[in-house]
C-alpha atoms as a PDB file:
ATOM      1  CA  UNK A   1      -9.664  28.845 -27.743  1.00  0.00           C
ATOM      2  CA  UNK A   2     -12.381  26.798 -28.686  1.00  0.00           C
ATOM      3  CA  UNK A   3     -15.594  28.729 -30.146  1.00  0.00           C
ATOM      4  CA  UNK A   4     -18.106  27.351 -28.114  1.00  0.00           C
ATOM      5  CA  UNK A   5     -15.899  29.087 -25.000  1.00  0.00           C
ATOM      6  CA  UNK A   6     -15.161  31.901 -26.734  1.00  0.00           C
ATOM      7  CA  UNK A   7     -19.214  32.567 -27.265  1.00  0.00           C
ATOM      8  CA  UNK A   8     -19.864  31.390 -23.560  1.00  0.00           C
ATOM      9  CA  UNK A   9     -17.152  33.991 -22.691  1.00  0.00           C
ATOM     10  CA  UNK A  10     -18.751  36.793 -24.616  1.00  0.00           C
ATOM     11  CA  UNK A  11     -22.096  36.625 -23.406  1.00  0.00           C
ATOM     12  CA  UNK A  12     -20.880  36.464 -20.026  1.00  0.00           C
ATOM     13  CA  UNK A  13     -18.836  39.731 -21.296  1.00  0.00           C
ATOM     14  CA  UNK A  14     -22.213  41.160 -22.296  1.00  0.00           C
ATOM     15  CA  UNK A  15     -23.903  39.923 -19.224  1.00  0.00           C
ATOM     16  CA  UNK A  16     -21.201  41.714 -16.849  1.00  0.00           C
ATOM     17  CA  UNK A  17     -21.570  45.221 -19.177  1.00  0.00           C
ATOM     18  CA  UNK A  18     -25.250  45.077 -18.376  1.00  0.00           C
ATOM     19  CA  UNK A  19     -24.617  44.641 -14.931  1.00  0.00           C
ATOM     20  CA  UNK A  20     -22.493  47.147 -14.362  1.00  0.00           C
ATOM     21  CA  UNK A  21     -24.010  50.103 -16.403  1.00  0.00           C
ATOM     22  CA  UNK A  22     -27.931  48.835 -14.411  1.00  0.00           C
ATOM     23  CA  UNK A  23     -25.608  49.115 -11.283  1.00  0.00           C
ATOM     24  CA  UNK A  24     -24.628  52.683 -11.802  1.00  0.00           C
ATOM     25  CA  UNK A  25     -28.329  53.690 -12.095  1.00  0.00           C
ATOM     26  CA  UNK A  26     -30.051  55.207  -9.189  1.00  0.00           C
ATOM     27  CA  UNK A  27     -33.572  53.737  -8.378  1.00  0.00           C
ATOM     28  CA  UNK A  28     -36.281  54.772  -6.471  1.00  0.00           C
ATOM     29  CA  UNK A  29     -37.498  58.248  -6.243  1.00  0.00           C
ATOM     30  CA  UNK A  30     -35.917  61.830  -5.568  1.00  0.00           C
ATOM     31  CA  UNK A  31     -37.023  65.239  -4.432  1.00  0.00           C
ATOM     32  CA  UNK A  32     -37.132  68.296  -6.921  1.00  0.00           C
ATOM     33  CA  UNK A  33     -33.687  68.917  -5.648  1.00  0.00           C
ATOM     34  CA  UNK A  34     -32.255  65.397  -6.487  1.00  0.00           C
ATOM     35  CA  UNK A  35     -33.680  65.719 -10.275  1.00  0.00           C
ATOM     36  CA  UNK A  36     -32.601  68.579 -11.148  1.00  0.00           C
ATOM     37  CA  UNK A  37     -29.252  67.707 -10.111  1.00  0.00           C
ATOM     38  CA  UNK A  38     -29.870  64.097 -12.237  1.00  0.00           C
ATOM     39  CA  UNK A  39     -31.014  65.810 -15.228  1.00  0.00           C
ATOM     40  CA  UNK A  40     -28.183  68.395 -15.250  1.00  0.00           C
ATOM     41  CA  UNK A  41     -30.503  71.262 -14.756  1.00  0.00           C
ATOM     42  CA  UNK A  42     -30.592  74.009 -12.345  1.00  0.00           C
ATOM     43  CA  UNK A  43     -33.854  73.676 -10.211  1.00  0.00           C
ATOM     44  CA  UNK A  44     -35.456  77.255 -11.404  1.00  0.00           C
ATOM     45  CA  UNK A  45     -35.224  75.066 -15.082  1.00  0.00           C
ATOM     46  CA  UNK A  46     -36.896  72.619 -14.356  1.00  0.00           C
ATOM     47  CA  UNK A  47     -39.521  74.470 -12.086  1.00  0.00           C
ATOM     48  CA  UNK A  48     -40.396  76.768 -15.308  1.00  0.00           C
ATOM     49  CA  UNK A  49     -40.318  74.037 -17.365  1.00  0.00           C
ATOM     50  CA  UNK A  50     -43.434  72.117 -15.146  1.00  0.00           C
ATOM     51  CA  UNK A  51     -45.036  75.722 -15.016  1.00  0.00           C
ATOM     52  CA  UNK A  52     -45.168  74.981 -19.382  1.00  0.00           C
ATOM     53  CA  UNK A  53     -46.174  71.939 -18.622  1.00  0.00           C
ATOM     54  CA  UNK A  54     -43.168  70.577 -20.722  1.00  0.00           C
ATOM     55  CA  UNK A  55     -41.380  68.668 -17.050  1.00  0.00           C
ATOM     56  CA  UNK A  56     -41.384  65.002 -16.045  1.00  0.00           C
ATOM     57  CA  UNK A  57     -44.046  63.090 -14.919  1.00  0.00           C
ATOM     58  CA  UNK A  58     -43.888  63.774 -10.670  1.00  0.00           C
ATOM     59  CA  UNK A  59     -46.140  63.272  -7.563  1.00  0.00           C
ATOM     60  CA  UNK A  60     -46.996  65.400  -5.361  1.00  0.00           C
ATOM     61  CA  UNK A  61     -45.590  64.896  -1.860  1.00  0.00           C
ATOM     62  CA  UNK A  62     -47.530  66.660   1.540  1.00  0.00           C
ATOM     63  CA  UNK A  63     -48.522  70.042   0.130  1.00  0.00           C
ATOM     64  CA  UNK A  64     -45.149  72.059  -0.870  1.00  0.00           C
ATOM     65  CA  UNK A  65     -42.857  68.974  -1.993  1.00  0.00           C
ATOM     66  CA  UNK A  66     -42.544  66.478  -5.187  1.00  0.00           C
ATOM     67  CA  UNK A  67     -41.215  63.393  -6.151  1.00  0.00           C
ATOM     68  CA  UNK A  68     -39.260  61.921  -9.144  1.00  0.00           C
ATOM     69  CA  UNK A  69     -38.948  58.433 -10.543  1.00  0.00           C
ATOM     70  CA  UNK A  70     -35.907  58.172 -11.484  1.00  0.00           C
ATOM     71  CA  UNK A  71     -37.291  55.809 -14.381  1.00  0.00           C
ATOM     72  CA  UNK A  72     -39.501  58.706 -15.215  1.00  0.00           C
ATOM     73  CA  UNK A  73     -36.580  60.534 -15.723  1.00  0.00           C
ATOM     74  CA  UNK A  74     -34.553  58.693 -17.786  1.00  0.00           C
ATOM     75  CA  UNK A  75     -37.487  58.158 -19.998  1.00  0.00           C
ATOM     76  CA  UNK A  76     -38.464  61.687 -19.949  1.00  0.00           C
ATOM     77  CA  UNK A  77     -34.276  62.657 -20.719  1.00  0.00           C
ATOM     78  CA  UNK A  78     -34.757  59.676 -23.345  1.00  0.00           C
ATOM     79  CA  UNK A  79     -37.680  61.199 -25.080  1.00  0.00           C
ATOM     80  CA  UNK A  80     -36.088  64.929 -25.534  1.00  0.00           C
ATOM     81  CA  UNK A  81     -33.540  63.640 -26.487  1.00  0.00           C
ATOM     82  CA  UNK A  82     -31.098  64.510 -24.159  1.00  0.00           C
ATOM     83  CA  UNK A  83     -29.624  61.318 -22.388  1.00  0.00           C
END
């Protein structure tokens, strides 16, 4: 095979990897329920870890409720060192 294919083959190899893996990422936002269960973490963890003041960045949804980014998460995960 000619190396000019072969290259235009590979990046499209690359291109389709990138896809794929940005596919299998959720987007958007989740409840307190929904990250926990992202992060691999039992809800009561990751409740005590907000009451340190160690958890991911969230919002604050009606009075009782929050909300995760899910690219808060990731980065959060990222930054401990745990994704």
């Amino acid at each position: 095979m000619p190396v000019q294919q072969q290259s235009e083959l590979d990046e499209l190899h690359a291109r389709l990897r990138r896809l794929e893996a940005a596919a299998l990422r959720p987007r958007g936002r989740t409840n307190q329920v929904g990250a926990a269960r992202y992060m691999n973490m039992s809800e009561e963890t990751l409740r005590r870890l907000h009451e340190r003041g160690e958890g991911p960045p969230r919002a604050r949804i009606g009075t009782r409720n929050w909300s995760y980014a899910f690219d808060d998460l990731d980065r959060w995960l990222t930054e401990r060192g745990a994704a």
